[in-house]
C-alpha atoms as a PDB file:
ATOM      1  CA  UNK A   1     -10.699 -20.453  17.375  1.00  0.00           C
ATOM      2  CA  UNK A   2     -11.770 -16.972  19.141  1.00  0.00           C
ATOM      3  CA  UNK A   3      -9.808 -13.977  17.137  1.00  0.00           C
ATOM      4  CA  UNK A   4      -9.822 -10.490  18.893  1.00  0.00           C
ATOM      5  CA  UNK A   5      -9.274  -8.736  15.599  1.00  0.00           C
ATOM      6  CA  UNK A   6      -7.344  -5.167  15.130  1.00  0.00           C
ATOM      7  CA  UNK A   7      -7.442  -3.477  11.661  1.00  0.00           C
ATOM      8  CA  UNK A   8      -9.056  -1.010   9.521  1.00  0.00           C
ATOM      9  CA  UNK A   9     -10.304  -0.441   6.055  1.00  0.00           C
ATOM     10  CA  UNK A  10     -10.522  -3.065   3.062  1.00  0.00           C
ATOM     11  CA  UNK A  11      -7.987  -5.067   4.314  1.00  0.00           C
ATOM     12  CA  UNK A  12      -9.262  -5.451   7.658  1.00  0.00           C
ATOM     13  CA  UNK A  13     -13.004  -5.660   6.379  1.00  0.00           C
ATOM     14  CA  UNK A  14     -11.403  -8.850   4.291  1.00  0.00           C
ATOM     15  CA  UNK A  15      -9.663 -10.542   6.806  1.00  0.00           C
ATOM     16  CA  UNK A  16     -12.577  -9.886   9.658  1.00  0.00           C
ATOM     17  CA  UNK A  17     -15.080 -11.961   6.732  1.00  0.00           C
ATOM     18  CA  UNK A  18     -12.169 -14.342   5.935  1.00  0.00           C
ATOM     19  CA  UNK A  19     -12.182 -15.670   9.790  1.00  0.00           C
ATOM     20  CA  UNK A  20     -16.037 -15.804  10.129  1.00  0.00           C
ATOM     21  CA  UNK A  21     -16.474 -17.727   6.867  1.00  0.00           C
ATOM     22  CA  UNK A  22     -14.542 -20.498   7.915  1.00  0.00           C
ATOM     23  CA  UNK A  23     -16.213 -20.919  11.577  1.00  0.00           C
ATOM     24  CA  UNK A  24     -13.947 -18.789  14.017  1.00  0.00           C
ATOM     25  CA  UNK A  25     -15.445 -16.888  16.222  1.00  0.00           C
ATOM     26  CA  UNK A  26     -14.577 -13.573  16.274  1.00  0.00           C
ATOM     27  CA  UNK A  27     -14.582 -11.939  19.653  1.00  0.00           C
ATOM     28  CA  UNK A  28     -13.616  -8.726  19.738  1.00  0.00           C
ATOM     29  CA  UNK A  29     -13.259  -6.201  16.747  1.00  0.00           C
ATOM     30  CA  UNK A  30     -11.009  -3.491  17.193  1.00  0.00           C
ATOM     31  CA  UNK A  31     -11.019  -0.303  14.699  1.00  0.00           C
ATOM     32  CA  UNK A  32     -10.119   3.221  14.623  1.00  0.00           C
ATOM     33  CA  UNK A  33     -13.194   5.840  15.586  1.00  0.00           C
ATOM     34  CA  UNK A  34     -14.641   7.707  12.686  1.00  0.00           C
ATOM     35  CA  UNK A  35     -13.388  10.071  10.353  1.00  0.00           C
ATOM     36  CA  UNK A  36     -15.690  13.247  11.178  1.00  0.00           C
ATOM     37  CA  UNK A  37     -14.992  14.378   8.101  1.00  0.00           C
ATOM     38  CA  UNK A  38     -16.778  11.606   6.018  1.00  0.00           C
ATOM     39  CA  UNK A  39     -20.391  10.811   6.214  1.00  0.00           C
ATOM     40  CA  UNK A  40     -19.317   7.128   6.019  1.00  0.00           C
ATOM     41  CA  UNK A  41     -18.248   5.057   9.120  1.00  0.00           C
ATOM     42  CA  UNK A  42     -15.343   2.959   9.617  1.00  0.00           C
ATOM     43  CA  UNK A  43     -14.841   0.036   6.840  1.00  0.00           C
ATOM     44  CA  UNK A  44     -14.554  -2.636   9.358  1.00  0.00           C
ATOM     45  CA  UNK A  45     -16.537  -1.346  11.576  1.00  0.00           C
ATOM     46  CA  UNK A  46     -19.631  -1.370   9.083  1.00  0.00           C
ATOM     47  CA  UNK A  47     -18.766  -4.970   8.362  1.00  0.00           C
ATOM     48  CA  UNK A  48     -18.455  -5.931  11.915  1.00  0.00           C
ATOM     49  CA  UNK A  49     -22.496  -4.693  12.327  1.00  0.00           C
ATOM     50  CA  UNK A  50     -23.515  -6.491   8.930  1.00  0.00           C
ATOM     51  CA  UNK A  51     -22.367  -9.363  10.878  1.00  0.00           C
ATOM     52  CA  UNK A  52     -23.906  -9.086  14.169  1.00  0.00           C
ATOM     53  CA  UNK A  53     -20.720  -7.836  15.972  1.00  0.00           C
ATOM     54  CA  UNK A  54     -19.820  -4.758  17.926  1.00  0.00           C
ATOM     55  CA  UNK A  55     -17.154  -2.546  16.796  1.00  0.00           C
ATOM     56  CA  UNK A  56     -14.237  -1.050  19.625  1.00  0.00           C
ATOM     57  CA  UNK A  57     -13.226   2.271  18.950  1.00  0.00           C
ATOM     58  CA  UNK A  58     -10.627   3.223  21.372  1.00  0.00           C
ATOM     59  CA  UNK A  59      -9.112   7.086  19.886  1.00  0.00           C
ATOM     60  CA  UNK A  60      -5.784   4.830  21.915  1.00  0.00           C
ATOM     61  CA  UNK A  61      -5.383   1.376  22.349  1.00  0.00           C
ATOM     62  CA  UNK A  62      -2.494   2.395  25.349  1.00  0.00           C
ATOM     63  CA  UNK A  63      -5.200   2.904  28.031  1.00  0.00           C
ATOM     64  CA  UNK A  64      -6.896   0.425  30.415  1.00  0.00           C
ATOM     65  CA  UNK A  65     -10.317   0.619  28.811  1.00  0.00           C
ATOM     66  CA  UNK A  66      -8.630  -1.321  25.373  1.00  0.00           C
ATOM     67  CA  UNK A  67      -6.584  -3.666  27.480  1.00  0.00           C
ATOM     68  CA  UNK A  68     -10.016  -4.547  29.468  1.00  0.00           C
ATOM     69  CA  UNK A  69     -11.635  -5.403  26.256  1.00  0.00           C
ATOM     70  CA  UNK A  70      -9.378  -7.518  25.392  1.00  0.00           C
ATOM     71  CA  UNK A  71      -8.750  -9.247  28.579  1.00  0.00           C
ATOM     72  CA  UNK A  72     -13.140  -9.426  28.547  1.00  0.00           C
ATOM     73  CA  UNK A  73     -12.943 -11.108  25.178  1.00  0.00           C
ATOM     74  CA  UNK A  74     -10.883 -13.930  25.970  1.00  0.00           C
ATOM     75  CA  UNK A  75      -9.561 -14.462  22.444  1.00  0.00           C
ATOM     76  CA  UNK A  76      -6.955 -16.742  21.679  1.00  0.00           C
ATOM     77  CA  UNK A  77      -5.305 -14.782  19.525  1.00  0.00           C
ATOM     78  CA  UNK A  78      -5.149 -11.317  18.616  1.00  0.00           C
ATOM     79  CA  UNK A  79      -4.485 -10.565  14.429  1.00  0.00           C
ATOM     80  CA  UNK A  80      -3.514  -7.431  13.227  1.00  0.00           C
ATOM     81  CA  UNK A  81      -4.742  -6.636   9.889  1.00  0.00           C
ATOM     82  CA  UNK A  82      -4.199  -2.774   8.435  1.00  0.00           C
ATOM     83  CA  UNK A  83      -3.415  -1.380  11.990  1.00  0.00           C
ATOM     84  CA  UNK A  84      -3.036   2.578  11.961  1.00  0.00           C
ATOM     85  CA  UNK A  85      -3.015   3.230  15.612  1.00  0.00           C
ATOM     86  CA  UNK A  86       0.221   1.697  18.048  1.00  0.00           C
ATOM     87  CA  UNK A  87      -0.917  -1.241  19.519  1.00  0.00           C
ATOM     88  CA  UNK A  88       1.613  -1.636  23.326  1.00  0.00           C
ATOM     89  CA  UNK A  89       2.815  -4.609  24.134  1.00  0.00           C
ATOM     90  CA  UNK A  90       0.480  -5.406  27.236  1.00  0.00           C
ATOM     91  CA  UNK A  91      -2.424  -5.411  25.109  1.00  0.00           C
ATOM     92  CA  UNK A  92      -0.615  -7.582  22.335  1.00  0.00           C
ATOM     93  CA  UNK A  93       0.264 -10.501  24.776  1.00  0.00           C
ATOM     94  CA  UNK A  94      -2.923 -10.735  27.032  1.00  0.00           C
ATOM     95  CA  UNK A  95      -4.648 -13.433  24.263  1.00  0.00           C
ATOM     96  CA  UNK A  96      -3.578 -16.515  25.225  1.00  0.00           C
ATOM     97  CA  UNK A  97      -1.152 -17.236  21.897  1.00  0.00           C
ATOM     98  CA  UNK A  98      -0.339 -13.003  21.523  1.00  0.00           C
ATOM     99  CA  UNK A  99      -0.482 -11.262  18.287  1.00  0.00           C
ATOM    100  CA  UNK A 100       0.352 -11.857  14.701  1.00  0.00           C
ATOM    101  CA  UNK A 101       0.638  -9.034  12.249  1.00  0.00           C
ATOM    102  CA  UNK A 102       0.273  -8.638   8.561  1.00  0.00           C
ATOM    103  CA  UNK A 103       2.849  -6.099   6.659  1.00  0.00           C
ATOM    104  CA  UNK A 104       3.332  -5.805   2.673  1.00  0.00           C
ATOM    105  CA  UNK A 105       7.235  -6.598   2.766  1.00  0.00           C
ATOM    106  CA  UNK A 106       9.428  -9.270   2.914  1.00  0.00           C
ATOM    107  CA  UNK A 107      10.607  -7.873   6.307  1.00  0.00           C
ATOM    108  CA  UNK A 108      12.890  -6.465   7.156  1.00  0.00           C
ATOM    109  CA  UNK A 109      13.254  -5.062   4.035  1.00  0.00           C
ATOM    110  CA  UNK A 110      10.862  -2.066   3.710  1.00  0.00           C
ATOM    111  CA  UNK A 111       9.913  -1.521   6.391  1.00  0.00           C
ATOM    112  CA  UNK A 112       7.331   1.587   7.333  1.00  0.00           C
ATOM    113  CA  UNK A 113       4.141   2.559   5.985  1.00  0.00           C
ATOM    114  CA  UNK A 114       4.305   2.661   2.324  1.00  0.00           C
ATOM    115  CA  UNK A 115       6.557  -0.363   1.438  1.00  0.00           C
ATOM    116  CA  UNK A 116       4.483  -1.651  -1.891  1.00  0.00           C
ATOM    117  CA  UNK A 117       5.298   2.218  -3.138  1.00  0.00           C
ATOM    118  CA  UNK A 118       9.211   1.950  -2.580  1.00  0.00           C
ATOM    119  CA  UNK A 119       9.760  -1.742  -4.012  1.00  0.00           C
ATOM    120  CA  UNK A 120       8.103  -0.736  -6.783  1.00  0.00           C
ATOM    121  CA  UNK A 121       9.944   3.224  -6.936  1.00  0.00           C
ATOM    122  CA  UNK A 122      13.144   1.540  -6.710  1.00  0.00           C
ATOM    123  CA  UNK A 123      12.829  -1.339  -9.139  1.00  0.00           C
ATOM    124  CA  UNK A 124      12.455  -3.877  -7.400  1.00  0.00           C
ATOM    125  CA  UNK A 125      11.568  -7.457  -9.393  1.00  0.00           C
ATOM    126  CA  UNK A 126       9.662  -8.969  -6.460  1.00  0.00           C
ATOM    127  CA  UNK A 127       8.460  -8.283  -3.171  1.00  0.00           C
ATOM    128  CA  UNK A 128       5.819  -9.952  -0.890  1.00  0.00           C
ATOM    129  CA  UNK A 129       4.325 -10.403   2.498  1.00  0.00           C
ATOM    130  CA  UNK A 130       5.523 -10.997   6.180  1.00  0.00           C
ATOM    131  CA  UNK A 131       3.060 -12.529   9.172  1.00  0.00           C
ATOM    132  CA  UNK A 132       5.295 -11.681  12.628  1.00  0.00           C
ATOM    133  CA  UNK A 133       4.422 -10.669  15.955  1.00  0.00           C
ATOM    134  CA  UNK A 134       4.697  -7.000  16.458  1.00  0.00           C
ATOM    135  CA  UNK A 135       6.788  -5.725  19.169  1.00  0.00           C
ATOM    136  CA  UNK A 136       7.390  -1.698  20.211  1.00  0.00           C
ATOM    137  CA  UNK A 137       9.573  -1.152  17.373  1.00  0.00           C
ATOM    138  CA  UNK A 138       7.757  -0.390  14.432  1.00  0.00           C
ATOM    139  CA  UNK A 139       7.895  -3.753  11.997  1.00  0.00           C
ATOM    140  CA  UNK A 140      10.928  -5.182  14.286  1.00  0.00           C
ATOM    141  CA  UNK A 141       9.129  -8.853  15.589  1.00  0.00           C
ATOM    142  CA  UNK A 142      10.171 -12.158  14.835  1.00  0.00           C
ATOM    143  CA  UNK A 143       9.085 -13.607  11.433  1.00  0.00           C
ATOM    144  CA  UNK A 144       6.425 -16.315  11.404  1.00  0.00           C
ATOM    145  CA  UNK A 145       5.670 -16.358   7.987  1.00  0.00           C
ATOM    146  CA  UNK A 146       6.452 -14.912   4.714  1.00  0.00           C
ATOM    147  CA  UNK A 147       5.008 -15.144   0.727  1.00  0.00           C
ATOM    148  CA  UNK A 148       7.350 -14.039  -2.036  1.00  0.00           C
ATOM    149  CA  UNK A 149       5.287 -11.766  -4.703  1.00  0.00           C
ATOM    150  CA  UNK A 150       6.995 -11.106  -8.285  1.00  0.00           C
ATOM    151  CA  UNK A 151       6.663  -7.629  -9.519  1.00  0.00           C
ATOM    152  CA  UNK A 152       6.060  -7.308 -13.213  1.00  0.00           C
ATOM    153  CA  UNK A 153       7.977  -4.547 -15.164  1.00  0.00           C
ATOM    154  CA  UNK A 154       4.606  -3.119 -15.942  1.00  0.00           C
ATOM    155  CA  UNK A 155       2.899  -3.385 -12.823  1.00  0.00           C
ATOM    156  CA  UNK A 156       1.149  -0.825 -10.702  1.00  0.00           C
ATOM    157  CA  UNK A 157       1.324  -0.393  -7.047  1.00  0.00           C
ATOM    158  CA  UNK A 158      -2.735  -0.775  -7.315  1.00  0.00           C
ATOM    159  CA  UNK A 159      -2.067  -4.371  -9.530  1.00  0.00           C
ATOM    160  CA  UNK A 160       0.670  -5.751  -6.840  1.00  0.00           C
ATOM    161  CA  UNK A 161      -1.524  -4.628  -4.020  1.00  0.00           C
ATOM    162  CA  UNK A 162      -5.205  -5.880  -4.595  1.00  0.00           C
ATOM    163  CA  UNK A 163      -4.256  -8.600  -7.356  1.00  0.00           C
ATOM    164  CA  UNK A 164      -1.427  -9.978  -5.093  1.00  0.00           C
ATOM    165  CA  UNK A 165      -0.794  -8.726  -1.571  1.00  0.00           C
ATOM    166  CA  UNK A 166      -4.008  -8.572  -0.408  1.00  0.00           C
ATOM    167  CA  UNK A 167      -5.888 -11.604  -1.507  1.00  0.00           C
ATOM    168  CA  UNK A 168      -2.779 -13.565  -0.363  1.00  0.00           C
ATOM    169  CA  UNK A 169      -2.302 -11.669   2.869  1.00  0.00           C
ATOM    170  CA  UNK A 170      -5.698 -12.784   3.815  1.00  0.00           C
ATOM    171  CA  UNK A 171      -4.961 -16.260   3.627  1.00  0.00           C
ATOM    172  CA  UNK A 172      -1.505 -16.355   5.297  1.00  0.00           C
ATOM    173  CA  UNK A 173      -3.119 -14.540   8.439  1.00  0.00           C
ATOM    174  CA  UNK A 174      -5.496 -17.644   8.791  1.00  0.00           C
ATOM    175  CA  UNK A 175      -2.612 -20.166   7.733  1.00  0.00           C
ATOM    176  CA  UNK A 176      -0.401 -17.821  10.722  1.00  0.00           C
ATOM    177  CA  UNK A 177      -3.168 -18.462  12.882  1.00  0.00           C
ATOM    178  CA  UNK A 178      -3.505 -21.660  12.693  1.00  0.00           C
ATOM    179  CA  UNK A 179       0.324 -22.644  13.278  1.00  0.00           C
ATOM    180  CA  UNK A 180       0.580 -20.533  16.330  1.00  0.00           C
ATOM    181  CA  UNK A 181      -2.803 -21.481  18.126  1.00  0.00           C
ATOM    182  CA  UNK A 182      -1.093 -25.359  17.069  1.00  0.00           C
ATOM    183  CA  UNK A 183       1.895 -24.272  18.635  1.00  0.00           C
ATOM    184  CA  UNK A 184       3.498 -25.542  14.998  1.00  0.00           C
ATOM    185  CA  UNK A 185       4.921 -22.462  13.977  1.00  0.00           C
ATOM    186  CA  UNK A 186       8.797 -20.505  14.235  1.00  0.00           C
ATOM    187  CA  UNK A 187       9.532 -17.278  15.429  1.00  0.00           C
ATOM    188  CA  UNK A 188      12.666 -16.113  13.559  1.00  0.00           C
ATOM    189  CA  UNK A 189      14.220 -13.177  14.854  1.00  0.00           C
ATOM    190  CA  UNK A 190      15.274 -10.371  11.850  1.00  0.00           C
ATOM    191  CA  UNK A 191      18.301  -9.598  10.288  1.00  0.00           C
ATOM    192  CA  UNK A 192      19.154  -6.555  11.130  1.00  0.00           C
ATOM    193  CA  UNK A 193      22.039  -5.880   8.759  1.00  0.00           C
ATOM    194  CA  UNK A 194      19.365  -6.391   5.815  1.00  0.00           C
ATOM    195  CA  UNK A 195      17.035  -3.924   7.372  1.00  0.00           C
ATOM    196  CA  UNK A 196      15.658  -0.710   6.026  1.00  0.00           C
ATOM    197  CA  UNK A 197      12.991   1.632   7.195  1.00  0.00           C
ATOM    198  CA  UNK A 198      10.999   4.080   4.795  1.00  0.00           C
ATOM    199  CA  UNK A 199       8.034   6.559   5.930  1.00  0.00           C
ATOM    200  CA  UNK A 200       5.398   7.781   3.901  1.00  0.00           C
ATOM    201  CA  UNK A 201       5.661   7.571   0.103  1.00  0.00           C
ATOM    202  CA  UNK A 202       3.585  11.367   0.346  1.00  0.00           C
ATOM    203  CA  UNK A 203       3.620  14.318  -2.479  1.00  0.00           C
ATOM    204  CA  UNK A 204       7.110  15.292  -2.425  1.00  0.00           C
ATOM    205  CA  UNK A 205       8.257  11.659  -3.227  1.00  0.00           C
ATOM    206  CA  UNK A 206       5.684  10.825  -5.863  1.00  0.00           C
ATOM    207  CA  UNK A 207       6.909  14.451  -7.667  1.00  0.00           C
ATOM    208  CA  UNK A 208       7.976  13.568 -11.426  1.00  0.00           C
ATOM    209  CA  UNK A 209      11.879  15.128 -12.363  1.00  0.00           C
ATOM    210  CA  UNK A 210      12.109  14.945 -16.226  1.00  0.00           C
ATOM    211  CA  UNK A 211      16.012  14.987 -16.509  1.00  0.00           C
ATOM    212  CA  UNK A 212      16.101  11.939 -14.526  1.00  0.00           C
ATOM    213  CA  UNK A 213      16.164   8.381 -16.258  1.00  0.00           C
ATOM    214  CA  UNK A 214      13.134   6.866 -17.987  1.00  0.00           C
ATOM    215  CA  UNK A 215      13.164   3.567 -16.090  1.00  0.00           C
ATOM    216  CA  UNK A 216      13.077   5.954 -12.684  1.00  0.00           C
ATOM    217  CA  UNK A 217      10.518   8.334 -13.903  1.00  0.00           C
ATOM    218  CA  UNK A 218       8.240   5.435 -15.214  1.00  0.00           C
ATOM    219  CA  UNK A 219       9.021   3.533 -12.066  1.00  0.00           C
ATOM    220  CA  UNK A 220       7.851   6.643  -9.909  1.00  0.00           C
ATOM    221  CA  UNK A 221       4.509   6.330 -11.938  1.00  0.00           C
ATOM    222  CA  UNK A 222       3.779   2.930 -11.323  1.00  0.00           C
ATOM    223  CA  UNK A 223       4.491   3.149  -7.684  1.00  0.00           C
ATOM    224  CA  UNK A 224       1.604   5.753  -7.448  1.00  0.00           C
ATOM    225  CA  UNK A 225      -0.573   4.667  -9.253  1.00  0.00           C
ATOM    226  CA  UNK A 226      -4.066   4.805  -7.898  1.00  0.00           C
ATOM    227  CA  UNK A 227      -2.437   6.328  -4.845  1.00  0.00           C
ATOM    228  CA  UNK A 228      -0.463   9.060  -4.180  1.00  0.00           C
ATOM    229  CA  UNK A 229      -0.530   9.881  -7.928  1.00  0.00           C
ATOM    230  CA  UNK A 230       2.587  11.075  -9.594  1.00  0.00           C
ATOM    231  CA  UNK A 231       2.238  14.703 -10.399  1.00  0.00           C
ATOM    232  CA  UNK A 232       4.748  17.585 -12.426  1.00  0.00           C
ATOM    233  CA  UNK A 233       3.107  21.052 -13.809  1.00  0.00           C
ATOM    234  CA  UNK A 234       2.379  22.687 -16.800  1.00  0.00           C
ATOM    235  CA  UNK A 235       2.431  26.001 -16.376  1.00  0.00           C
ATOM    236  CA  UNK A 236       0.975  26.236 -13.015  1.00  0.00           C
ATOM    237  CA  UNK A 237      -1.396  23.481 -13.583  1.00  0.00           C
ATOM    238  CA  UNK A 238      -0.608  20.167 -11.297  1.00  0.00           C
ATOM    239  CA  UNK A 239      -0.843  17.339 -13.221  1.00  0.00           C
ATOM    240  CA  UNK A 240      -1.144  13.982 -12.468  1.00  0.00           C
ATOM    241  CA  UNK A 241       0.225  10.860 -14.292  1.00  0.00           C
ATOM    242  CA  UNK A 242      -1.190   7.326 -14.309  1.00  0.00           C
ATOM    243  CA  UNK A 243      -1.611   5.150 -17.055  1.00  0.00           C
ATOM    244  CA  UNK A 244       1.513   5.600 -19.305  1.00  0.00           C
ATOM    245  CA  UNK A 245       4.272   3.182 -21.324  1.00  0.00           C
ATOM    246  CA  UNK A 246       7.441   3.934 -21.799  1.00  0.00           C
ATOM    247  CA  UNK A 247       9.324   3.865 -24.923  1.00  0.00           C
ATOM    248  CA  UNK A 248      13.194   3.563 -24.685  1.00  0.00           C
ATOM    249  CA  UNK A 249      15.651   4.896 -27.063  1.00  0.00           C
ATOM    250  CA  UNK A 250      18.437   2.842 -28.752  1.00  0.00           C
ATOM    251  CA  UNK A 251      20.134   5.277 -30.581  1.00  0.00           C
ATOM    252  CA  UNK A 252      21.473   8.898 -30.828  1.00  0.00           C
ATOM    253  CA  UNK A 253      19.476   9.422 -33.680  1.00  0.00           C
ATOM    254  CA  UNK A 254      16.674   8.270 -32.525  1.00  0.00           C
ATOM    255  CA  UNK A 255      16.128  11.137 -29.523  1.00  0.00           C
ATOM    256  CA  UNK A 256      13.145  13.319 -29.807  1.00  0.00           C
ATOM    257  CA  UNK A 257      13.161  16.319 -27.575  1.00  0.00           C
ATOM    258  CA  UNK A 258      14.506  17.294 -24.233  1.00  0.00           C
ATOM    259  CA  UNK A 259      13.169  16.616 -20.854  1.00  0.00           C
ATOM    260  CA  UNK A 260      10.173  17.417 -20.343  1.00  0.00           C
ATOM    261  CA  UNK A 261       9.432  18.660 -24.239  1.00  0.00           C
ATOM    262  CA  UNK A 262       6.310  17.732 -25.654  1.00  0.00           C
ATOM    263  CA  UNK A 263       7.289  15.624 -28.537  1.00  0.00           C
ATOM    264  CA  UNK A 264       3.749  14.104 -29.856  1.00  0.00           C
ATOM    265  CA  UNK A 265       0.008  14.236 -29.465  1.00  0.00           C
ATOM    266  CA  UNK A 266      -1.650  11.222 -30.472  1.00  0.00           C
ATOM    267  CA  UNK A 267      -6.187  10.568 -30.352  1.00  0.00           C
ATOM    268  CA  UNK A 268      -5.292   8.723 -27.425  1.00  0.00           C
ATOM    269  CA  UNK A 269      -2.403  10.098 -25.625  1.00  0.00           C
ATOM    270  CA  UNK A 270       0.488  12.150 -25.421  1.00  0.00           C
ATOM    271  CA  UNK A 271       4.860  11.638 -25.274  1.00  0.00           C
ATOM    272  CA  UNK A 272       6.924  13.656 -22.866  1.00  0.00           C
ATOM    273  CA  UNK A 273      10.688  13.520 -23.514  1.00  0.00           C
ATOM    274  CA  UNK A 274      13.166  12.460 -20.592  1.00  0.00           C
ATOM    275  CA  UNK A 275      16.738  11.080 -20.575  1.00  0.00           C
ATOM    276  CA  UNK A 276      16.333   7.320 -22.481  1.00  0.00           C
ATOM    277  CA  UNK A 277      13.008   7.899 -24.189  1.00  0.00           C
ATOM    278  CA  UNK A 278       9.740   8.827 -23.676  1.00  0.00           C
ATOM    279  CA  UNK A 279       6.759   8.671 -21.516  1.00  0.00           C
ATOM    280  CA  UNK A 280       3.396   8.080 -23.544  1.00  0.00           C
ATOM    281  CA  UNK A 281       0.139   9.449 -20.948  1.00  0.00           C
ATOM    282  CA  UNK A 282      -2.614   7.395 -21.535  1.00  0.00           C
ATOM    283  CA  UNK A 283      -4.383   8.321 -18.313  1.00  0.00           C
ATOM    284  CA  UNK A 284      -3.916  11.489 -16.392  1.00  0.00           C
ATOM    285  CA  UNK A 285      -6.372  14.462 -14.213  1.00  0.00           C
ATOM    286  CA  UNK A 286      -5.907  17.688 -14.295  1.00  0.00           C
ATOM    287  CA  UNK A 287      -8.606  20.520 -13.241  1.00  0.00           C
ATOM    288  CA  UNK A 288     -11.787  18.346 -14.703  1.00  0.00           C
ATOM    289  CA  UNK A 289     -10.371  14.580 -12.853  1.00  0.00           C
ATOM    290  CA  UNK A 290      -8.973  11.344 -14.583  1.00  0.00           C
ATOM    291  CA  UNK A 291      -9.261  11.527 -18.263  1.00  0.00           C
ATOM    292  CA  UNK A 292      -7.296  10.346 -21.325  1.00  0.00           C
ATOM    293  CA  UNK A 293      -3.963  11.797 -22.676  1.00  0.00           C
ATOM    294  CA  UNK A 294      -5.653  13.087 -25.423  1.00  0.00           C
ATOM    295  CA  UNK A 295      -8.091  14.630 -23.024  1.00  0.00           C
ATOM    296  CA  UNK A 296      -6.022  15.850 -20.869  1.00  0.00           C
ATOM    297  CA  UNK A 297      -3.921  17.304 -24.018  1.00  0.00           C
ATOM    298  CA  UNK A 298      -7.261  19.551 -25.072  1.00  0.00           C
ATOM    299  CA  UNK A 299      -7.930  20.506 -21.640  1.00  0.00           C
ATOM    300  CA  UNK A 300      -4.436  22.020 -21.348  1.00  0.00           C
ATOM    301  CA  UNK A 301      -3.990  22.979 -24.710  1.00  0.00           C
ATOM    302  CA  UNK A 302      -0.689  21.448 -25.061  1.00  0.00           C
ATOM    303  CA  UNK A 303       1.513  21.473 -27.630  1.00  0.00           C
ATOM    304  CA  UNK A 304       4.519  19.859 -29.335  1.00  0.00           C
ATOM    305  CA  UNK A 305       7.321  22.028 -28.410  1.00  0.00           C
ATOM    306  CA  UNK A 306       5.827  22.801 -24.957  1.00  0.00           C
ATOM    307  CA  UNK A 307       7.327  22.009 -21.686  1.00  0.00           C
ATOM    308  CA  UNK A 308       6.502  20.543 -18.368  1.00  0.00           C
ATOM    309  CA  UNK A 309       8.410  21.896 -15.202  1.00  0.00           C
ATOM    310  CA  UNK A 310      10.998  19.715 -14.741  1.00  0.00           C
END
């Protein structure tokens, strides 16, 4: 099979590898130019030259140069694997079976660019993965495949992700492939009155409110967690919450502090008070990076009885 590839980082890196190491010949790598703000190049692109190929780095892929490319490599299908740039239409049907696309949702639920962050934010009990062809309208093609993932009540967005999503991503693009180039596959068009849309899960979303629930506020940290980090302040230090548990409370009597008091210090950790319980910080950074609780409790020199900004 010849596979013009599109994608970027890990993911694409992973996929790009997954293709070659099963005999397809990969004709065409496509990838976003270089950060000129990092010494490093591309991800894929570095893997692409490890394995004898040539990287495309088109600042568009809307001009005639990237639909000449792929017109040149005559792949037989096009797969889109961690795509940041907008990929038009004309360039996603000249391969002789089109384009299939990878996105971290069982579309059309979530979709947007940070759908592992909301399932997760919102409490969500599983998620998973959708293959589809990728029309103008961001996440909007017909289904080809999907993969149902079960989220954990202690997972991380970082566990979901690279434990689950990713490895199995990988292999549902080549099982995709496969049942289009066989012409064995369905297109099913979306439901539109089960769609949503979200945009970036960025700093103001992944901001920690201590009068709001426990299950929301430890749901917030497991969404962002590696990435964006949930954060509050102590004093005017930013803080940022990883590792944590949460311990609910069952009675009245049983309520230690108010939201966002400073109820215990522990050798490993601390407990912040919020409505239903607390949140024990096993993991956090501060001015010095990622460190402990109890770390992060000497570096601050917090105290039972103190407060974060709620």
């Amino acid at each position: 099979m010849r596979i013009a590839l599109i994608g970027s980082a890990d993911f694409g890196k992973a996929a790009l590898e997954a293709f070659l190491d099963r005999g397809d010949e990969v004709v065409a790598v496509f990838c976003p130019p270089d950060n000129p703000k990092s010494t490093k190049p591309e991800v894929l692109k570095e893997a692409a030259l490890v394995r004898g190929l040539s990287a495309l780095q088109f600042s568009s892929l809307k001009g005639p140069e990237a639909a000449q490319a792929m017109i040149d490599s005559n792949a037989d299908i096009c797969v889109m694997a961690y795509v940041l740039q907008f990929v038009p239409q004309e360039l996603c049907k000249i391969p002789k079976h089109g384009t299939i696309q990878y996105h971290p949702s069982l579309l059309p639920k979530y979709r947007g660019p940070s759908a592992i962050n909301w399932a997760i934010a919102l409490g969500e009990e599983k998620t998973g993965l959708t293959i589809f062809r990728p029309s103008d309208g961001l996440d909007e093609g017909e289904v080809i495949l999907q993969k149902e993932v079960a989220i954990g009540p202690n997972d991380t967005l970082g566990k979901v992700y690279f434990d689950h999503l990713f490895p199995i991503g990988v292999k549902a693009l080549l099982e995709a492939a496969d049942l289009v180039v066989a012409g064995k596959h369905q297109e099913l068009v979306q439901d539109e009155s089960k769609a949503n849309y979200e945009g970036w899960f960025g700093v103001d979303a992944a901001q920690i409110h201590w009068a709001t629930h426990i299950s929301q506020i430890y749901n917030l940290i497991r969404a962002c967690n590696p990435a964006p980090g949930a954060w509050t302040k102590f004093g005017e230090q930013k803080v940022q919450i990883y590792d944590c548990h949460k311990h609910v409370t069952a009675t009245f009597g049983a309520v230690k502090g108010k939201p966002g008091e400073i109820t215990q210090i522990t050798l490993d950790s601390f407990f912040i008070a919020c409505h239903g319980g607390q949140i024990e910080v096993l993991k956090a950074k501060g001015a010095s990076g990622k460190v402990s609780g109890a770390d992060l409790a000497k570096e601050l020199n917090l105290e039972v009885g103190k407060f974060f900004t709620l």
